[in-house]
C-alpha atoms as a PDB file:
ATOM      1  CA  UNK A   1      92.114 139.433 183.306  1.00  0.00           C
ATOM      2  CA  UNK A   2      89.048 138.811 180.897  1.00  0.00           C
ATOM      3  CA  UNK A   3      85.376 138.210 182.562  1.00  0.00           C
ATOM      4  CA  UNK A   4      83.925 134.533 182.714  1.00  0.00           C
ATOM      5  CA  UNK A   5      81.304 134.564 180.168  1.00  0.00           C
ATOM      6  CA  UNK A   6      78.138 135.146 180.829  1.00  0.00           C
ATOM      7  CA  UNK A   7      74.786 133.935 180.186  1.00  0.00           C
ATOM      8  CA  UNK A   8      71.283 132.870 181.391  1.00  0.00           C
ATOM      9  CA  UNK A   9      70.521 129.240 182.686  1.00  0.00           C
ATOM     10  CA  UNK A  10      66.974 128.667 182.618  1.00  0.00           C
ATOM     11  CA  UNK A  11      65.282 125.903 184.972  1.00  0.00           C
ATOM     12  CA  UNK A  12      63.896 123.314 183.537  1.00  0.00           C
ATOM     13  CA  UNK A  13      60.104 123.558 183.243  1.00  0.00           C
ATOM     14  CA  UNK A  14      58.333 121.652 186.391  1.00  0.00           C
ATOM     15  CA  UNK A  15      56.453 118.552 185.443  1.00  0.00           C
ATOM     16  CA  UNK A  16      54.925 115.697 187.861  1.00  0.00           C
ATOM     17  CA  UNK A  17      54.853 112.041 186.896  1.00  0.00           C
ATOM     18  CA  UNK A  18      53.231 109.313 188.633  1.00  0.00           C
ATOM     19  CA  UNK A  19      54.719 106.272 188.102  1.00  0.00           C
ATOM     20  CA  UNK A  20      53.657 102.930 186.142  1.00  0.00           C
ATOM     21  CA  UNK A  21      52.985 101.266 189.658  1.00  0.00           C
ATOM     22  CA  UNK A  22      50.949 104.359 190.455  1.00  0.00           C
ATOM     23  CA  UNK A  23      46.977 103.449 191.168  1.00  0.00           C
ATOM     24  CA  UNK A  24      44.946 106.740 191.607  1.00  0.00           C
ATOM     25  CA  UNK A  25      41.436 107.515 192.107  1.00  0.00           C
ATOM     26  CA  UNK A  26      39.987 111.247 192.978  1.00  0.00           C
ATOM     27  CA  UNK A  27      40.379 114.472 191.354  1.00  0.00           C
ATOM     28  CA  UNK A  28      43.659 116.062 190.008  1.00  0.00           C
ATOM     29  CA  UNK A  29      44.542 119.825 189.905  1.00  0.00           C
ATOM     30  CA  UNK A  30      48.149 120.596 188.224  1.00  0.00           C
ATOM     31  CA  UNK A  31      50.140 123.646 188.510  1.00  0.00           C
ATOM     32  CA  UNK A  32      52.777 122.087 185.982  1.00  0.00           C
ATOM     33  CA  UNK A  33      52.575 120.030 183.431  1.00  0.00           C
ATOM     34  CA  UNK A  34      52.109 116.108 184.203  1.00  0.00           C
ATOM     35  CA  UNK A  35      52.981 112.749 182.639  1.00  0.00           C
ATOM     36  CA  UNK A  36      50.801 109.721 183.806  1.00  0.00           C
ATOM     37  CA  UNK A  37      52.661 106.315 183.764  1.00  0.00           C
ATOM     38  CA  UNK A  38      50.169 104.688 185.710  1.00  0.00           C
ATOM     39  CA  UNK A  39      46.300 104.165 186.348  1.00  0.00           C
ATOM     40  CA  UNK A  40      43.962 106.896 186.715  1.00  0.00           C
ATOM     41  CA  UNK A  41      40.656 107.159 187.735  1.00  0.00           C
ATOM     42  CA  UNK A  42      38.506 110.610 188.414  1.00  0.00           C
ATOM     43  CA  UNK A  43      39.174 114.199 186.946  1.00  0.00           C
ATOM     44  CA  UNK A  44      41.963 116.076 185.468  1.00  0.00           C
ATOM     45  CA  UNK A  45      42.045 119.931 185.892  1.00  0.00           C
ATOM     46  CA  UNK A  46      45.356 121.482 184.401  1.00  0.00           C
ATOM     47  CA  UNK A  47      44.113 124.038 182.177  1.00  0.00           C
ATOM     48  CA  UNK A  48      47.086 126.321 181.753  1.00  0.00           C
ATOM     49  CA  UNK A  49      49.327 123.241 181.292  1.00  0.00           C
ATOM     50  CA  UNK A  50      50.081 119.789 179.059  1.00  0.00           C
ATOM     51  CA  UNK A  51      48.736 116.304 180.272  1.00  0.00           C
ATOM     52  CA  UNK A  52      50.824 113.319 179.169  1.00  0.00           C
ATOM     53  CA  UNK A  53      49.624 109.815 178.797  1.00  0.00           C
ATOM     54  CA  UNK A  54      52.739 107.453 178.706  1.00  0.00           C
ATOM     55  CA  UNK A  55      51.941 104.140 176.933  1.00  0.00           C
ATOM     56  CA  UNK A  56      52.125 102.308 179.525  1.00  0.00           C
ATOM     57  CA  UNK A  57      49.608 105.252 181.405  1.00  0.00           C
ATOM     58  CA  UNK A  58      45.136 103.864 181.611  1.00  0.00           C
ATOM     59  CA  UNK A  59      43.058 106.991 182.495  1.00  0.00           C
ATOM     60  CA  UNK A  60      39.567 106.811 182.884  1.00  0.00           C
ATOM     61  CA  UNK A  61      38.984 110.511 183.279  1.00  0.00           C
ATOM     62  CA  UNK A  62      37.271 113.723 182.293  1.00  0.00           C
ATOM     63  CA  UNK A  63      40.057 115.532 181.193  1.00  0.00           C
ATOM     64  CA  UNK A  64      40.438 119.805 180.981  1.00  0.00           C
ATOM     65  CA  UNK A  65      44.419 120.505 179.985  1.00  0.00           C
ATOM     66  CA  UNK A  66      46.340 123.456 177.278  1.00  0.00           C
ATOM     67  CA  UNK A  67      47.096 120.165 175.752  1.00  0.00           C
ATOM     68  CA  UNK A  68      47.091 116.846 175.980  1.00  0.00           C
ATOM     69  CA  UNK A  69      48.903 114.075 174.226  1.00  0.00           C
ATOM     70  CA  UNK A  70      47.780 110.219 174.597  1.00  0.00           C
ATOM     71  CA  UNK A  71      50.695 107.241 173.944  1.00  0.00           C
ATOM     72  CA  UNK A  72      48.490 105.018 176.176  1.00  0.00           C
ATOM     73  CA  UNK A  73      44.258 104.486 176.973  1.00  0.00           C
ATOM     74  CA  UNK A  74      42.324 106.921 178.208  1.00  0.00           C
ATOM     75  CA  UNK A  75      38.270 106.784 178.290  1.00  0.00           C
ATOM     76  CA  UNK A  76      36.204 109.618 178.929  1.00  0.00           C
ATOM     77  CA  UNK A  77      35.514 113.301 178.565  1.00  0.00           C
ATOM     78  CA  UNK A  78      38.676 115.385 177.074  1.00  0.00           C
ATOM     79  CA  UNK A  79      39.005 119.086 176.653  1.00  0.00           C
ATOM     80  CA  UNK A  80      41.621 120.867 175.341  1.00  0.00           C
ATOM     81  CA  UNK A  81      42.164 124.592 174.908  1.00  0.00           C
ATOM     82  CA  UNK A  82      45.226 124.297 172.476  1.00  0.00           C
ATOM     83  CA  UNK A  83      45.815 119.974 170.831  1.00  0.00           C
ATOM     84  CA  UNK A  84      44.924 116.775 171.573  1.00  0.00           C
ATOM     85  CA  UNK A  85      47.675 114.357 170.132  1.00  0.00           C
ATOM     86  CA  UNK A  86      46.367 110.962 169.474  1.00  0.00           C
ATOM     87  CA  UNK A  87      50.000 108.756 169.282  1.00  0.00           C
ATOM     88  CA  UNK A  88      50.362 105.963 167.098  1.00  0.00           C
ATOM     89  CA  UNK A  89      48.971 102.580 169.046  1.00  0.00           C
ATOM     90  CA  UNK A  90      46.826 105.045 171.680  1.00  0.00           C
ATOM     91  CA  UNK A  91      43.635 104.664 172.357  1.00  0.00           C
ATOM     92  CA  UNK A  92      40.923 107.102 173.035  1.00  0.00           C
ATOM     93  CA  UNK A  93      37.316 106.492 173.608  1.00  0.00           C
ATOM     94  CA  UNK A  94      35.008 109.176 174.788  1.00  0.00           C
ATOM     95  CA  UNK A  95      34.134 112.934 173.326  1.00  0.00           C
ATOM     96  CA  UNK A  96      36.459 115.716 172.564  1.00  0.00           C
ATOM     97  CA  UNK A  97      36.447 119.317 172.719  1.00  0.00           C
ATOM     98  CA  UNK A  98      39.722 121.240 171.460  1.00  0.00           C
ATOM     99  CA  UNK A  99      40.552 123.946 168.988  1.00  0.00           C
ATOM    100  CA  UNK A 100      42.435 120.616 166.640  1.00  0.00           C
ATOM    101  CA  UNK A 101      43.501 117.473 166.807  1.00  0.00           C
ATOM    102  CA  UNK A 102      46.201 115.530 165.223  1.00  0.00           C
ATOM    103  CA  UNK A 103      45.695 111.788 164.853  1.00  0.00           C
ATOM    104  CA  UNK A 104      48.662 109.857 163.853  1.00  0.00           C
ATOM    105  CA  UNK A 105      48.293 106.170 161.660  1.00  0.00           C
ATOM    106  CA  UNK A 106      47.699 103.500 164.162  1.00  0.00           C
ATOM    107  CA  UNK A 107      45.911 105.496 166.639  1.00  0.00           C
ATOM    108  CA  UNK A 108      42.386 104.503 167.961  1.00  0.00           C
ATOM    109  CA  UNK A 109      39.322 107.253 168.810  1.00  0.00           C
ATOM    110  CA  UNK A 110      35.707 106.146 168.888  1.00  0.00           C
ATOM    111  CA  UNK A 111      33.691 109.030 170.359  1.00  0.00           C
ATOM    112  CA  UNK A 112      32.714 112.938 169.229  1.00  0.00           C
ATOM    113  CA  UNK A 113      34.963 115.588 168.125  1.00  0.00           C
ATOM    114  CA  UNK A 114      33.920 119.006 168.445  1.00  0.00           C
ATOM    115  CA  UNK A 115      36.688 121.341 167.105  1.00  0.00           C
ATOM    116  CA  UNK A 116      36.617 125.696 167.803  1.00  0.00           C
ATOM    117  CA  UNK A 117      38.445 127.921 168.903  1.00  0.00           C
ATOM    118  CA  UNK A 118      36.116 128.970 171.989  1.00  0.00           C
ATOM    119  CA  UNK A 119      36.381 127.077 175.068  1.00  0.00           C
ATOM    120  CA  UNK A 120      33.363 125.143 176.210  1.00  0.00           C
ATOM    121  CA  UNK A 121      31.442 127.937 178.768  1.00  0.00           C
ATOM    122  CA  UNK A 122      30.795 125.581 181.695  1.00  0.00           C
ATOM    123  CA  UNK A 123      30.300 127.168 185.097  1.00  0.00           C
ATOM    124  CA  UNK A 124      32.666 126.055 187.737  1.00  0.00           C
ATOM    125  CA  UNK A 125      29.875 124.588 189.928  1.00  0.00           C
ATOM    126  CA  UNK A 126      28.439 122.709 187.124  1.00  0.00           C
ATOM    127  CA  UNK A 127      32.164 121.000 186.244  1.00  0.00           C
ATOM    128  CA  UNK A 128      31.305 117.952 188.586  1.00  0.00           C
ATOM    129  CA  UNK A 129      28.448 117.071 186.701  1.00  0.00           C
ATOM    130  CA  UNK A 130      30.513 117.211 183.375  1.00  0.00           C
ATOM    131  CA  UNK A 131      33.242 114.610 184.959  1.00  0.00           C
ATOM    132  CA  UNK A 132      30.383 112.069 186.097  1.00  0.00           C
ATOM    133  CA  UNK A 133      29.780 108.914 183.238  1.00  0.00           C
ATOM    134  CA  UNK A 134      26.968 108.722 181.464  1.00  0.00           C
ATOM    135  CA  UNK A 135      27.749 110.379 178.380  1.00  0.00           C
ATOM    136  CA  UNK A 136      26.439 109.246 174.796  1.00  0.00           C
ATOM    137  CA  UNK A 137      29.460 108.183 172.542  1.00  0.00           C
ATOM    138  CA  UNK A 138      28.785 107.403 168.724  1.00  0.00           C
ATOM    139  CA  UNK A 139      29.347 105.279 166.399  1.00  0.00           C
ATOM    140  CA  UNK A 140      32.321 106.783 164.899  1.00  0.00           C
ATOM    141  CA  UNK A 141      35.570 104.883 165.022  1.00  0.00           C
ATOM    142  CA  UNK A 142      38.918 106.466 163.442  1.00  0.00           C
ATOM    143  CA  UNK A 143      41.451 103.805 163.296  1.00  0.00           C
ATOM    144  CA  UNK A 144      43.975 105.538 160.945  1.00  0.00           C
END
């Protein structure tokens, strides 16, 4: 009688999604990594993890993710502490901090890039005041 093989089966990595008919306004604080379908309104903190725009997915947000990849709109503040994928026919308006950024042909950015390696030092009593609007965008449009 021979043994049943064996070998490891790994769980598939957690990830949250809220749905195209999803309408959310507040502040959001991921564990695991999150896809948004829907409409979004507020802040973002996931910073050990990867935020997901879907196309059909509108976030007006101040964003702090690992990474984050846009297929849809988002406007406002993004910060990431690996990528930020612009998708071909996403938009992004608004400023970015990340150590790169990979715009494909067909994607839309007006705003700031600031690309390094070192994470922007912002206390965490001060982060409300980073996610409220008022921010000065320029003039520079990338429309691959």
């Amino acid at each position: 009688m021979s043994a049943a093989p064996s070998f490891a089966v790994q769980p598939p990595a957690a990830k949250a999604v809220l749905g195209k008919s999803v309408v959310f306004k507040g502040q959001i604080e991921s564990r695991e990594d999150l896809i948004i379908e829907g409409d979004v309104e507020g802040t973002i903190q996931m910073i050990e993890h990867r935020l997901t725009i879907a196309a059909s997915g509108e976030v007006k947000a101040n964003v702090i993710a690992r990474e984050i990849e846009v297929l849809g709109s988002i406007e406002g503040r993004i910060e990431a502490v690996d990528k930020v994928y612009i998708r071909k026919g996403a938009r992004f308006i608004g400023d970015v901090h990340s150590a790169g950024i990979v715009i494909e042909d067909g994607g839309f950015i007006k705003g700031n890039i600031d690309l390094s390696r070192q994470p922007t030092e912002i206390p965490s009593q001060d982060r409300a005041g980073l996610f409220e609007s008022g921010r000065d965008l320029s003039d520079a449009v990338y429309t691959g």
